[in-house]
N, C-alpha and C. Protein backbone atom coordinates (compact mmCIF):
# COMPACT_ATOMS: atom_id res chain seq x y z
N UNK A 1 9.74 -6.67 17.29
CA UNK A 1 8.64 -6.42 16.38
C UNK A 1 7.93 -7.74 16.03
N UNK A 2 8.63 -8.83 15.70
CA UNK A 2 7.77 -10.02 15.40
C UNK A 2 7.17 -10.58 16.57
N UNK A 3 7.52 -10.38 17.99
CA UNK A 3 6.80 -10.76 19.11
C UNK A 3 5.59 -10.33 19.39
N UNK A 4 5.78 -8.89 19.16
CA UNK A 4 4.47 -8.11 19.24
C UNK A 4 3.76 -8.35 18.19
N UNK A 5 4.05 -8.84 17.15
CA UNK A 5 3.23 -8.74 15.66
C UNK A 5 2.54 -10.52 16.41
N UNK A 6 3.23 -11.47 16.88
CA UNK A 6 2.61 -12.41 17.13
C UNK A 6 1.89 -12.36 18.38
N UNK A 7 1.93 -11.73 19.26
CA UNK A 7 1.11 -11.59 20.45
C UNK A 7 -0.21 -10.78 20.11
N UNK A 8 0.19 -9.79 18.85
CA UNK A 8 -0.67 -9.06 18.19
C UNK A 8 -2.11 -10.03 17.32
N UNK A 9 -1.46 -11.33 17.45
CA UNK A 9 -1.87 -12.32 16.19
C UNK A 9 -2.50 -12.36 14.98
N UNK A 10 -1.16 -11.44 14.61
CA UNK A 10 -1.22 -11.14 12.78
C UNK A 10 -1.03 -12.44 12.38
N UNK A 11 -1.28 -12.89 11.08
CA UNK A 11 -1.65 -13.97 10.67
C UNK A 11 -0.36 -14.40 9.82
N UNK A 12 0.16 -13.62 9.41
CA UNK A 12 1.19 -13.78 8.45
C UNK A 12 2.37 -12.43 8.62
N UNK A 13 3.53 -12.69 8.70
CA UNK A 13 4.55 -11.77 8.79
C UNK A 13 5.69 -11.83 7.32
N UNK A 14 5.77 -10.82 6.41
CA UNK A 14 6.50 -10.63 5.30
C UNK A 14 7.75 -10.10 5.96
N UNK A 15 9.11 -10.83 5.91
CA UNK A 15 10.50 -9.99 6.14
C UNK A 15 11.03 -9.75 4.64
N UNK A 16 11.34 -8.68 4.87
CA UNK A 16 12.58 -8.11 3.95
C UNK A 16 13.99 -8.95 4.13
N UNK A 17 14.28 -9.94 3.77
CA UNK A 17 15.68 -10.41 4.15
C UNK A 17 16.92 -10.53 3.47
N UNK A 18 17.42 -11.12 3.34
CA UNK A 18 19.03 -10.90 2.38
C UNK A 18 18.83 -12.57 1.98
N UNK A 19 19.46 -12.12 0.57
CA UNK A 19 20.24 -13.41 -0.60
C UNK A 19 21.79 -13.97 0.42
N UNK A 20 21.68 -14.92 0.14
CA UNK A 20 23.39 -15.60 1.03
C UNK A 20 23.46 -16.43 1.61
N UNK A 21 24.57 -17.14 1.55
CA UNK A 21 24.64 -18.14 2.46
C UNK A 21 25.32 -18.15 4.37
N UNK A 22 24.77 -18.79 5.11
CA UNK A 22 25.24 -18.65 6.50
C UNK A 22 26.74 -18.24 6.08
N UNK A 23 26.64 -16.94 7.01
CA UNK A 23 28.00 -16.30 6.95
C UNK A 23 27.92 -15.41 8.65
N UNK A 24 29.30 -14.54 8.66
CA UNK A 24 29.58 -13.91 9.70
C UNK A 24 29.75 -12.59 9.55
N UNK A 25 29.76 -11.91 8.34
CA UNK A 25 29.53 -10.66 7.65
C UNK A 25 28.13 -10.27 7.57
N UNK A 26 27.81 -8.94 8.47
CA UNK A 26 26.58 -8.09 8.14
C UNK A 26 26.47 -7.55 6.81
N UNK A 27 25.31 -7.60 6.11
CA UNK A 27 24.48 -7.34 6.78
C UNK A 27 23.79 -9.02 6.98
N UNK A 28 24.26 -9.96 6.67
CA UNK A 28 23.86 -11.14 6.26
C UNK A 28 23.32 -11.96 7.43
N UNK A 29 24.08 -11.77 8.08
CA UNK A 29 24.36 -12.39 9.88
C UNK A 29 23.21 -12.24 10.46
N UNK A 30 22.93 -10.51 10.70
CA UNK A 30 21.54 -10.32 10.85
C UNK A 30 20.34 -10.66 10.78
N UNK A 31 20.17 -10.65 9.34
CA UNK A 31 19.23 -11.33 8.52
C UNK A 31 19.01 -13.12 9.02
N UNK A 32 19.69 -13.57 9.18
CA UNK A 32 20.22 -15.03 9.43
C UNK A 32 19.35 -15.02 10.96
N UNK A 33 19.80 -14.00 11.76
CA UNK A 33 19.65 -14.31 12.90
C UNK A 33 17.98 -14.34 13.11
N UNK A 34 17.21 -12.92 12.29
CA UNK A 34 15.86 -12.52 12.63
C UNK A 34 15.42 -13.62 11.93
N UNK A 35 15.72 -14.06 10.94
CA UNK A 35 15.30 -15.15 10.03
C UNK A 35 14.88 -17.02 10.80
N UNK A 36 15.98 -16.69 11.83
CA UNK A 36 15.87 -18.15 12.33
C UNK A 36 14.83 -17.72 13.74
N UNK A 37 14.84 -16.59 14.44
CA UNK A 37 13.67 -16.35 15.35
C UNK A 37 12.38 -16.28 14.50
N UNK A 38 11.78 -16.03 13.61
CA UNK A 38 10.61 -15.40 12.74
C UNK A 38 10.89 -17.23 12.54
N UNK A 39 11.19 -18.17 12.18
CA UNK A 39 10.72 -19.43 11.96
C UNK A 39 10.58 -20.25 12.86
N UNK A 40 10.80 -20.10 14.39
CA UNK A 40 10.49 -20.82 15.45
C UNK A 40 9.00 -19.93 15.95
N UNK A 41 8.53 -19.20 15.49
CA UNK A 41 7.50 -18.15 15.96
C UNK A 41 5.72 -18.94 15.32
N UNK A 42 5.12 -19.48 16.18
CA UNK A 42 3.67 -19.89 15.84
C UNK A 42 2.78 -18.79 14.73
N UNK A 43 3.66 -18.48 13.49
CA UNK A 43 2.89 -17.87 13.06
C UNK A 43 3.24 -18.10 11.20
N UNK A 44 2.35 -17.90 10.09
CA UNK A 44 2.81 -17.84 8.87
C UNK A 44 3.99 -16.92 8.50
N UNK A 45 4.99 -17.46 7.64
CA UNK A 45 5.95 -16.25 7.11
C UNK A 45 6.34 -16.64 5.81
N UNK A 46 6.65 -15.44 5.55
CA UNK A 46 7.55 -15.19 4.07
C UNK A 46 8.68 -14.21 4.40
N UNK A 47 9.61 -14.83 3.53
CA UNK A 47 11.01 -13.96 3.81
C UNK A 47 11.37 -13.95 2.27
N UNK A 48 11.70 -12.93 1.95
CA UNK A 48 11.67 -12.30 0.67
C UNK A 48 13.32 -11.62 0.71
N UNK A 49 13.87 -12.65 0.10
CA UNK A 49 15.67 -12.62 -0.22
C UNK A 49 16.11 -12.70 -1.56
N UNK A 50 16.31 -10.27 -1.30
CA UNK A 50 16.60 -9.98 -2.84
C UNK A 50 18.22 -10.14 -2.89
N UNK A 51 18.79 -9.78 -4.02
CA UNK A 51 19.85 -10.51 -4.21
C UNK A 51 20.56 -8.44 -4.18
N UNK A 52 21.70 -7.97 -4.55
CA UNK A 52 22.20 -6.66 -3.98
C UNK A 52 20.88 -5.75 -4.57
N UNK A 53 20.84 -4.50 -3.92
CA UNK A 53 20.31 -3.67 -4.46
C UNK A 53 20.87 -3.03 -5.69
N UNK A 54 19.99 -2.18 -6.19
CA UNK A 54 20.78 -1.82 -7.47
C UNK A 54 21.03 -0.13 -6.63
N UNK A 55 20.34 0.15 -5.73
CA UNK A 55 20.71 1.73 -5.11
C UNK A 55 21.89 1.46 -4.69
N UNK A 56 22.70 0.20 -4.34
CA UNK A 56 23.84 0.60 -3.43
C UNK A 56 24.88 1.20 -4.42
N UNK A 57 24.70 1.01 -5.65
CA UNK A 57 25.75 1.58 -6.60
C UNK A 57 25.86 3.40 -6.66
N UNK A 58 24.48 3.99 -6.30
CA UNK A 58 24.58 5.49 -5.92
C UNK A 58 25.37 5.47 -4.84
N UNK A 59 25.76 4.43 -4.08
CA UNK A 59 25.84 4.94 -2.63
C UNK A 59 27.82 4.64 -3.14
N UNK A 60 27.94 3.74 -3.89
CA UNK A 60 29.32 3.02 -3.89
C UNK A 60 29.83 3.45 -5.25
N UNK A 61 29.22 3.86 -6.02
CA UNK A 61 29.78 4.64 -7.01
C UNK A 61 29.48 5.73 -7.57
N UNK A 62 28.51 6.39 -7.11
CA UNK A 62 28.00 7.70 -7.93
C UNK A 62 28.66 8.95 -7.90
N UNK A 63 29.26 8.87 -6.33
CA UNK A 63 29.91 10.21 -6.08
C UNK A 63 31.93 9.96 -6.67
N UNK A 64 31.71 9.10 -6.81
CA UNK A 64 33.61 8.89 -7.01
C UNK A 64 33.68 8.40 -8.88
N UNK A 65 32.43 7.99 -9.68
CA UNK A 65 32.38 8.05 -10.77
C UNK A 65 31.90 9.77 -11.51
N UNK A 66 31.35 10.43 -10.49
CA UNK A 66 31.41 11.51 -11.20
C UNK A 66 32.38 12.40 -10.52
N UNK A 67 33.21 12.26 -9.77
CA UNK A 67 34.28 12.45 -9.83
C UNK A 67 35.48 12.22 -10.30
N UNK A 68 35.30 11.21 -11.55
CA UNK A 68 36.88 11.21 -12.14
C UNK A 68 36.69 9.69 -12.11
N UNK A 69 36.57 8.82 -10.75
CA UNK A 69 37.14 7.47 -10.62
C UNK A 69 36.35 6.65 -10.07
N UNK A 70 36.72 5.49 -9.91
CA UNK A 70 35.88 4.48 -9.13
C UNK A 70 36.57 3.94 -8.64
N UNK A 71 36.57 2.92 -7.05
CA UNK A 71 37.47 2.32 -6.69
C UNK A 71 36.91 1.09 -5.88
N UNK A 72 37.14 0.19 -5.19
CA UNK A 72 36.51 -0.32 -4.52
C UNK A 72 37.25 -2.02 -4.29
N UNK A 73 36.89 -3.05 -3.72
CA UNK A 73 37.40 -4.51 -3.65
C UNK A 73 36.62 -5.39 -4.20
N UNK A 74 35.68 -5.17 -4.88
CA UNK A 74 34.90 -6.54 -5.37
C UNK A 74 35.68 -7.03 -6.78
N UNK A 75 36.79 -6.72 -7.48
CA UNK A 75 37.99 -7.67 -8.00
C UNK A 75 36.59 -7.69 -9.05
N UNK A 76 36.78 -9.50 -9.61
CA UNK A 76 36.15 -9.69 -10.79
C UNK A 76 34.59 -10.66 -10.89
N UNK A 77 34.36 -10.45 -8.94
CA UNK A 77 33.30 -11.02 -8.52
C UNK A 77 32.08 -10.54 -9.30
N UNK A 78 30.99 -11.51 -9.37
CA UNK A 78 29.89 -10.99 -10.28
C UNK A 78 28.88 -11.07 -8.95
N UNK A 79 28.00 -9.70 -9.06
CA UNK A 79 26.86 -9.66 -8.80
C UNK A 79 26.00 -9.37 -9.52
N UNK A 80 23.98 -9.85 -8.72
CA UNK A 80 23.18 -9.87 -8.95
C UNK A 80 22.56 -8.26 -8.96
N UNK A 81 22.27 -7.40 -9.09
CA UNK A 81 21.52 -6.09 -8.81
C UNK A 81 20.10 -6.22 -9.40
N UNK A 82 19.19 -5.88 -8.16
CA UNK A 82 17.90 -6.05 -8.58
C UNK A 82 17.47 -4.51 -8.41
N UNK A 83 16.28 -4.32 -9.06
CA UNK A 83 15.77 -2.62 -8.87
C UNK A 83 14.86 -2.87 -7.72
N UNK A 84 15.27 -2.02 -6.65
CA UNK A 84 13.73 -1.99 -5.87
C UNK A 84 12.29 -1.85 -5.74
N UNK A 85 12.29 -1.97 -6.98
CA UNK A 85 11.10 -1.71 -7.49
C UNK A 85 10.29 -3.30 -7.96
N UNK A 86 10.87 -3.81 -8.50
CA UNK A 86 10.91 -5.34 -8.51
C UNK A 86 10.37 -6.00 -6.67
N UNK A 87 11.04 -5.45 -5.94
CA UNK A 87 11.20 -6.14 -4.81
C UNK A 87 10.02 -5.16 -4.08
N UNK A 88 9.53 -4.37 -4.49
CA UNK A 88 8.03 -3.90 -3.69
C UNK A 88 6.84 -4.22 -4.62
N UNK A 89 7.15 -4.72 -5.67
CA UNK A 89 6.25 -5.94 -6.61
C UNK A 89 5.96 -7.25 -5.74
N UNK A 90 6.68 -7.36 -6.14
CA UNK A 90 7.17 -9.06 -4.91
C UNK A 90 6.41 -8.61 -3.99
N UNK A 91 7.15 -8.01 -2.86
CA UNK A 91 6.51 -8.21 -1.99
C UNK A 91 5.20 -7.89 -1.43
N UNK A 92 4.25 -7.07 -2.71
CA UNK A 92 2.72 -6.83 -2.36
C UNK A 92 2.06 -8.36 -2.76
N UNK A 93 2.70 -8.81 -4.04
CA UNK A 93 1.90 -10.40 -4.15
C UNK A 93 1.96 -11.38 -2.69
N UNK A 94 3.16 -11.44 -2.14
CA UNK A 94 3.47 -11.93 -0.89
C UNK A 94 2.44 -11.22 0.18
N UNK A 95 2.50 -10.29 0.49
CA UNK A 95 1.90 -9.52 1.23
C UNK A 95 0.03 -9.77 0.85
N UNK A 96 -0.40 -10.45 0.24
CA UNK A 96 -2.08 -10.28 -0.44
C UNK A 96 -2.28 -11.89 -0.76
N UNK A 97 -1.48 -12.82 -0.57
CA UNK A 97 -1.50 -14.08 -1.55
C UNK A 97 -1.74 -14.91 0.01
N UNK A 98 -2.66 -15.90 -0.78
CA UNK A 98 -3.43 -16.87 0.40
C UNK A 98 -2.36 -17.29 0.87
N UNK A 99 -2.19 -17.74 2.46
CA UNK A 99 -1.53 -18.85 2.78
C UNK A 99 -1.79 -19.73 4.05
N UNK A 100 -1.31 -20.59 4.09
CA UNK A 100 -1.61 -21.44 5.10
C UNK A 100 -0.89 -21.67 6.10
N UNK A 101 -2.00 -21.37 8.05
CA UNK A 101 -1.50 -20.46 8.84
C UNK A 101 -0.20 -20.95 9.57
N UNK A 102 0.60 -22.50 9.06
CA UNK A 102 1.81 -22.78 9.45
C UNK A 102 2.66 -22.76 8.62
N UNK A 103 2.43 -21.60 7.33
CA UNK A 103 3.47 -21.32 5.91
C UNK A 103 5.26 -21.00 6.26
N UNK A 104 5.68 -21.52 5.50
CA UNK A 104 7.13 -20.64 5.63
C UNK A 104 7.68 -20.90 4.61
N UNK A 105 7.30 -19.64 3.43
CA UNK A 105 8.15 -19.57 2.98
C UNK A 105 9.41 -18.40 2.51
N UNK A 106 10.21 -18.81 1.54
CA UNK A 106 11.37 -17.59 1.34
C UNK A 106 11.13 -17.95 -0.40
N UNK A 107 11.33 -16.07 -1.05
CA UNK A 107 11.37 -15.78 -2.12
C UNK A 107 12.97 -15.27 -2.23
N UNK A 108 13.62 -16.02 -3.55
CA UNK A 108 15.08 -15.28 -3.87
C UNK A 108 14.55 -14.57 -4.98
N UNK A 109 14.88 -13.33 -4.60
CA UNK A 109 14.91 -12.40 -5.69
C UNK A 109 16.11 -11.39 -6.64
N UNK A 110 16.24 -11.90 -7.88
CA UNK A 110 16.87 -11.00 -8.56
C UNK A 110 16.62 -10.61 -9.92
N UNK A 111 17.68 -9.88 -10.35
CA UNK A 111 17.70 -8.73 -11.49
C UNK A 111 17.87 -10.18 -12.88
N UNK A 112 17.61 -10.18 -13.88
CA UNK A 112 17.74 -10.58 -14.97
C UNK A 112 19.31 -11.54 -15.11
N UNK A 113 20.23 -10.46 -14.97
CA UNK A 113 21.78 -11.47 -15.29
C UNK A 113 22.82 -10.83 -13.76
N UNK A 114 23.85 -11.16 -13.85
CA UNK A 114 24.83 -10.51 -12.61
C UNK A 114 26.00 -10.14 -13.48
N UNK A 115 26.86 -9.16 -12.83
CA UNK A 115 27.29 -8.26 -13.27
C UNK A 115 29.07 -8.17 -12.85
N UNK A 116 30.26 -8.02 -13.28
CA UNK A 116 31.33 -7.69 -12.31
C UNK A 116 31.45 -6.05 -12.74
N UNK A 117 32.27 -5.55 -11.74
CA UNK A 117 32.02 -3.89 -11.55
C UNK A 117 33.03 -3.87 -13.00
N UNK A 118 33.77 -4.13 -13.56
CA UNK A 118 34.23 -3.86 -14.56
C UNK A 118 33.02 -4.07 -16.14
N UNK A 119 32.21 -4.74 -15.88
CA UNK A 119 31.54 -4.58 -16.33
C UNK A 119 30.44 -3.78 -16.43
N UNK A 120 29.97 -3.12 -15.25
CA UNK A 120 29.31 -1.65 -14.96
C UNK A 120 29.66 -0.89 -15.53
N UNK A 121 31.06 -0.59 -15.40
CA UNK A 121 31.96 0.67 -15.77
C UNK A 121 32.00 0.74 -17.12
N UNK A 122 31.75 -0.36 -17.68
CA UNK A 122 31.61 -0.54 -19.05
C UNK A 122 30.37 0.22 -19.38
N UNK A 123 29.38 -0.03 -19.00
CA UNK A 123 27.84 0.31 -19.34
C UNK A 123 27.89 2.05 -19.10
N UNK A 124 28.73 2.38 -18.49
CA UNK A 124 28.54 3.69 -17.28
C UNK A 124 29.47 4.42 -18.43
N UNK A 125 30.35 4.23 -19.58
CA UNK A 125 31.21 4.67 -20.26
C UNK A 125 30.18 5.13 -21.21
N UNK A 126 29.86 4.02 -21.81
CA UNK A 126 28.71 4.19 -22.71
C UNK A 126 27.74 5.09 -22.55
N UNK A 127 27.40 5.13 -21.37
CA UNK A 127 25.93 6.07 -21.59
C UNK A 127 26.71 7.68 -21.28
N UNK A 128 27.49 7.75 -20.20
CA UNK A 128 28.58 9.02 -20.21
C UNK A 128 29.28 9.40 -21.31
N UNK A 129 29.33 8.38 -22.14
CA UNK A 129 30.12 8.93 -23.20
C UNK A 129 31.50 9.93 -22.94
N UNK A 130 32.30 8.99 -21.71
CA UNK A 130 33.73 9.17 -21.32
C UNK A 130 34.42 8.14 -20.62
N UNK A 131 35.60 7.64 -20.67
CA UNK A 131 35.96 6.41 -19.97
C UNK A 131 35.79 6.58 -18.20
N UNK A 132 34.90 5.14 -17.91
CA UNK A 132 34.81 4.98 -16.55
C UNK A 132 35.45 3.52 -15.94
N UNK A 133 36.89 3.65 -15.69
CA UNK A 133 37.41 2.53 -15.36
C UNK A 133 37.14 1.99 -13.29
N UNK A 134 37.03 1.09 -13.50
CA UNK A 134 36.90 0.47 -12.10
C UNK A 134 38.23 -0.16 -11.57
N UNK A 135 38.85 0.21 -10.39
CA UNK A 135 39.86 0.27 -10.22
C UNK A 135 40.03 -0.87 -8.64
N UNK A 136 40.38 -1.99 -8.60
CA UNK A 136 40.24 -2.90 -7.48
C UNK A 136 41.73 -3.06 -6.60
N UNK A 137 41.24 -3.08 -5.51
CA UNK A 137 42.06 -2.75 -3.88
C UNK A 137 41.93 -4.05 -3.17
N UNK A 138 42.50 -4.01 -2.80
CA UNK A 138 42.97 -5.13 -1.53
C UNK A 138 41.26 -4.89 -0.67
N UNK A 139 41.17 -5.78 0.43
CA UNK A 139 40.29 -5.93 1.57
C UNK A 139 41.01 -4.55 2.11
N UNK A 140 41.86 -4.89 2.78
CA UNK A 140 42.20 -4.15 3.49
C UNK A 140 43.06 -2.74 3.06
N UNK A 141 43.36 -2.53 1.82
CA UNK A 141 43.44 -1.27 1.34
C UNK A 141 42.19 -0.39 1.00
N UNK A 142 40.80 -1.14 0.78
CA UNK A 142 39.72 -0.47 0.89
C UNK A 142 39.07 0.03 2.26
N UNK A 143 39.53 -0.64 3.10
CA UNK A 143 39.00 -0.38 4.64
C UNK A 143 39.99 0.44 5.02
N UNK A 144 41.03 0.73 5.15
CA UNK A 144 41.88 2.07 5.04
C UNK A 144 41.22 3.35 4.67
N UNK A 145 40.83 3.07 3.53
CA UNK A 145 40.55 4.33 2.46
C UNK A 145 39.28 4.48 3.25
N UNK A 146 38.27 3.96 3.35
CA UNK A 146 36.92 4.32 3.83
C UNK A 146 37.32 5.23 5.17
N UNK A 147 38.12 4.56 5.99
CA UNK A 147 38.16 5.06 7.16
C UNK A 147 39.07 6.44 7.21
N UNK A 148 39.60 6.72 6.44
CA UNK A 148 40.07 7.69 6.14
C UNK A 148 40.04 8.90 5.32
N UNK A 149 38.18 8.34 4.69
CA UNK A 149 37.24 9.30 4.30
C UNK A 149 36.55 9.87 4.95
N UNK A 150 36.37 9.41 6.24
CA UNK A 150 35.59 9.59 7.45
C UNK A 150 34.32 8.88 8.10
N UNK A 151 34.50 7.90 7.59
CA UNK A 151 34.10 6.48 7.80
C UNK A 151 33.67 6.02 8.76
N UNK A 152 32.59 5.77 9.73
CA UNK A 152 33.37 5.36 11.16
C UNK A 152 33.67 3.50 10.80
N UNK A 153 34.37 2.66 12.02
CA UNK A 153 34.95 1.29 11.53
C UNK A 153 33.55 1.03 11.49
N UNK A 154 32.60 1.00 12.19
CA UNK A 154 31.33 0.02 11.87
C UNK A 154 30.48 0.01 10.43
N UNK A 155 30.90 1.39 9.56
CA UNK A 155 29.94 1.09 8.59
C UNK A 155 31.32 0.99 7.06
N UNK A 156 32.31 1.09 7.74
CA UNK A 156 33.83 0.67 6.82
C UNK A 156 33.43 -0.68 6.70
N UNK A 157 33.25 -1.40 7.63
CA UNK A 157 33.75 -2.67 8.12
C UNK A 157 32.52 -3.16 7.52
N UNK A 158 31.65 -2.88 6.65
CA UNK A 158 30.16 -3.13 6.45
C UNK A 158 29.88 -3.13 5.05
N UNK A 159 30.44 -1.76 4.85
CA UNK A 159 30.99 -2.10 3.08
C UNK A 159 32.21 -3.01 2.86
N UNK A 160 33.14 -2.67 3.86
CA UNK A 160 33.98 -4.14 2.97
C UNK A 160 33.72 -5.43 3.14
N UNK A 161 32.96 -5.84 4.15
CA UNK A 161 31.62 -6.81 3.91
C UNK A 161 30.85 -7.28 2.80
N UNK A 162 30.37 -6.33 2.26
CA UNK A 162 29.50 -6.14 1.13
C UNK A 162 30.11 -6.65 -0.07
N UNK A 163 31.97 -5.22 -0.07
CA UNK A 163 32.95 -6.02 -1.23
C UNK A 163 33.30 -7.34 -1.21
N UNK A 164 33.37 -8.23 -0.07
CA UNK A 164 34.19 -9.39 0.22
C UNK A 164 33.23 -9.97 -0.66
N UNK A 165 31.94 -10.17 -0.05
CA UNK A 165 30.64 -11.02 -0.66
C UNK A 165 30.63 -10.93 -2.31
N UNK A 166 30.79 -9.63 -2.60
CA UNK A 166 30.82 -9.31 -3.95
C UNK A 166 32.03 -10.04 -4.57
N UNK A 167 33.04 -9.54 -4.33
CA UNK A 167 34.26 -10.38 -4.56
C UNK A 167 34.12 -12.04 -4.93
N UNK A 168 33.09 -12.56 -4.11
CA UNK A 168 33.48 -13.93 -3.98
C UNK A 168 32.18 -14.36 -4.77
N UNK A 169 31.21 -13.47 -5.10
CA UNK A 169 29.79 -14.17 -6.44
C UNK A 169 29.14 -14.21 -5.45
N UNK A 170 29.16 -14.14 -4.46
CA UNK A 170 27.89 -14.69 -3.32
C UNK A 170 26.98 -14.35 -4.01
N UNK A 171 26.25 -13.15 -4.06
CA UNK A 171 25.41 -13.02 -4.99
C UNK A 171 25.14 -12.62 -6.28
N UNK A 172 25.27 -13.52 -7.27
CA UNK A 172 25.60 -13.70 -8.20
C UNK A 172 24.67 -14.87 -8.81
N UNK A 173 23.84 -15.47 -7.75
CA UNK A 173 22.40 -16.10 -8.44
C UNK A 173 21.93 -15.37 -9.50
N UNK A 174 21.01 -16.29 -9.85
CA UNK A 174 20.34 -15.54 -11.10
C UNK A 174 18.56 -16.40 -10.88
N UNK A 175 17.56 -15.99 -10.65
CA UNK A 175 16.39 -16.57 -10.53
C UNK A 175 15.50 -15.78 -10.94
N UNK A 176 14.12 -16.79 -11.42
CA UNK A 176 13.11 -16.14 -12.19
C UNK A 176 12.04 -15.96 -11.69
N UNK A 177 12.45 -15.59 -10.51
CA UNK A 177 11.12 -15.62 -9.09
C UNK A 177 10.32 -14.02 -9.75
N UNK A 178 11.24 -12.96 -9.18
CA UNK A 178 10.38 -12.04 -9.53
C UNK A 178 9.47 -12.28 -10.94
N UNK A 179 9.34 -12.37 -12.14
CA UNK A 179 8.53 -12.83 -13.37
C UNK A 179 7.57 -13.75 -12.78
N UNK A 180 7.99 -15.07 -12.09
CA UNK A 180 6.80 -15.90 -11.59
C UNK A 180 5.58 -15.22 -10.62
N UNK A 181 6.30 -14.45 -9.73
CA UNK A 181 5.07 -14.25 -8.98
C UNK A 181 4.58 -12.53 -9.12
N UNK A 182 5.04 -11.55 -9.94
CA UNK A 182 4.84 -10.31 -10.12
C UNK A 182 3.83 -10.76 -12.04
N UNK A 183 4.45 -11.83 -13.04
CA UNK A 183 4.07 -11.77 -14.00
C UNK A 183 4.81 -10.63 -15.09
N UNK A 184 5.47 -9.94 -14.27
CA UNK A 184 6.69 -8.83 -15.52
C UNK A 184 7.92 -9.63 -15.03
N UNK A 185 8.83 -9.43 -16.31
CA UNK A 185 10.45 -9.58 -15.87
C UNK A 185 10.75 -8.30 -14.98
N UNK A 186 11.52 -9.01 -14.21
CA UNK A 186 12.49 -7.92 -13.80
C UNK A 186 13.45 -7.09 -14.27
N UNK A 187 13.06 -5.67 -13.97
CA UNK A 187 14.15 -4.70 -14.89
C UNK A 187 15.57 -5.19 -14.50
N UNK A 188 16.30 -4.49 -15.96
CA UNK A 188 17.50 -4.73 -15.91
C UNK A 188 18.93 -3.51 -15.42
N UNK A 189 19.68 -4.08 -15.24
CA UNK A 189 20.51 -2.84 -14.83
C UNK A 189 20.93 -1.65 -15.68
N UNK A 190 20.82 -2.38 -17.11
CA UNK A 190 21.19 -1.19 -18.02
C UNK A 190 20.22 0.02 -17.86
N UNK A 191 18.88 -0.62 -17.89
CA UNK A 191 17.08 0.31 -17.63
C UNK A 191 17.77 1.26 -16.30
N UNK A 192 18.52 0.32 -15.23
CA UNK A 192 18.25 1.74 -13.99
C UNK A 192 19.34 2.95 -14.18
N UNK A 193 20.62 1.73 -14.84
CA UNK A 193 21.89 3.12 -15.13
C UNK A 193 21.16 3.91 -16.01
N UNK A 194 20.89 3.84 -17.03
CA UNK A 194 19.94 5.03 -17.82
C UNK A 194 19.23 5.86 -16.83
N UNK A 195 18.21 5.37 -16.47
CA UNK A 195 17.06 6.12 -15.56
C UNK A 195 18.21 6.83 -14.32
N UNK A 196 18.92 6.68 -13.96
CA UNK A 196 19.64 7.21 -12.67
C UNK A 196 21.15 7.86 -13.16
N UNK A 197 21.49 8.13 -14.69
CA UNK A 197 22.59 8.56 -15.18
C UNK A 197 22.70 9.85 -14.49
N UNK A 198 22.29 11.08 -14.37
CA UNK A 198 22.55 11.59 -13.73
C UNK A 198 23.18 11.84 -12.80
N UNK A 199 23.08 10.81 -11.26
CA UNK A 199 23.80 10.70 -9.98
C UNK A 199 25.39 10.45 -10.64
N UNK A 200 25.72 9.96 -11.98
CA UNK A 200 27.03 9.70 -12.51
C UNK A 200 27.87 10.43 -12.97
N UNK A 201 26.95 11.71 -13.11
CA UNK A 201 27.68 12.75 -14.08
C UNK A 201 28.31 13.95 -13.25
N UNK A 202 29.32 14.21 -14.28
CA UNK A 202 30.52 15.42 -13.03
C UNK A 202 29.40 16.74 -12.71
């Protein structure tokens, strides 16, 4: 896609990319990789690196918190959760904002503060108004369990990816990019658990 977008000779190319440092865990790797082709490429860019989503928590806790429990490996690691909504802010200023045709730059984007899942569960009690404890597993007692939810290994092996990173703060920045170039703060996580309580409830 960026070959054709440059043979195309679009003037400027916006990636969606990932918060992190050079690593060997997807989805990061990836990102790393398109990231270093899109900057050898004769053309302007911006790479726009939000820090976790705040949807992955429907995906990683919604169905097993309104079921009773939560479980997972990110221990007492803190992450960043930004709303996607923030990050299609961002990226229309990026997407509309002058630049100059040998630009490169990268936006880090995140949510207000970062978070450890015991501290979610905290917030998630409160607004449920019933205890929601977060319950932490080994690496490899969580990649068990996935795969034995019916999992296949490539997208097991992808969330416990995700947990490791989490686990370890990777993202766990905190920056005031979105406010600088949108002009609103970025919502906070308490704003989306409210707005999305529902997906939580039995």
């Amino acid at each position: 896609m960026i070959d054709a977008a440059v043979a195309a000779r679009v003037g400027h190319i916006v990636k969606l990319s990932a918060m992190g440092p050079a690593s060997r865990l997807n989805p990061l790797a990836w990102h790393m990789e398109i990231e270093a082709h899109l900057s050898r490429q004769p053309v302007a860019s911006t790479a726009l690196r939000p820090s976790a989503f705040a949807d992955i928590l429907i995906r990683r806790a919604g169905g097993q918190v309104s079921a009773g429990s939560w479980t997972g490996a990110a221990a007492d690691g803190r992450v960043n959760f930004i709303d996607t909504r923030d990050i299609a802010k961002a990226a229309r200023v990026a997407l509309l904002e002058d630049i100059h045709p040998e630009s490169q730059r990268a936006y880090h984007l995140t949510g207000p503060r970062a978070w450890t899942m015991r501290q979610i569960a905290g917030e998630l009690t409160n607004l449920l108004g019933r205890p929601v404890v977060y319950i932490n597993r080994s690496l490899d007692d969580e990649r068990a369990a996935l795969l034995a939810g019916g999992l296949t290994p490539f997208v097991a092996d992808l969330l416990v990816g995700l947990d490791q990173m989490f686990r370890e703060s990777v993202l766990g920045e905190t920056t005031s990019t979105v406010e600088e170039l949108t002009g609103e703060p970025p919502g906070t996580l308490s704003q989306w658990l409210a707005e999305n309580i529902e997906v939580f409830r039995k």
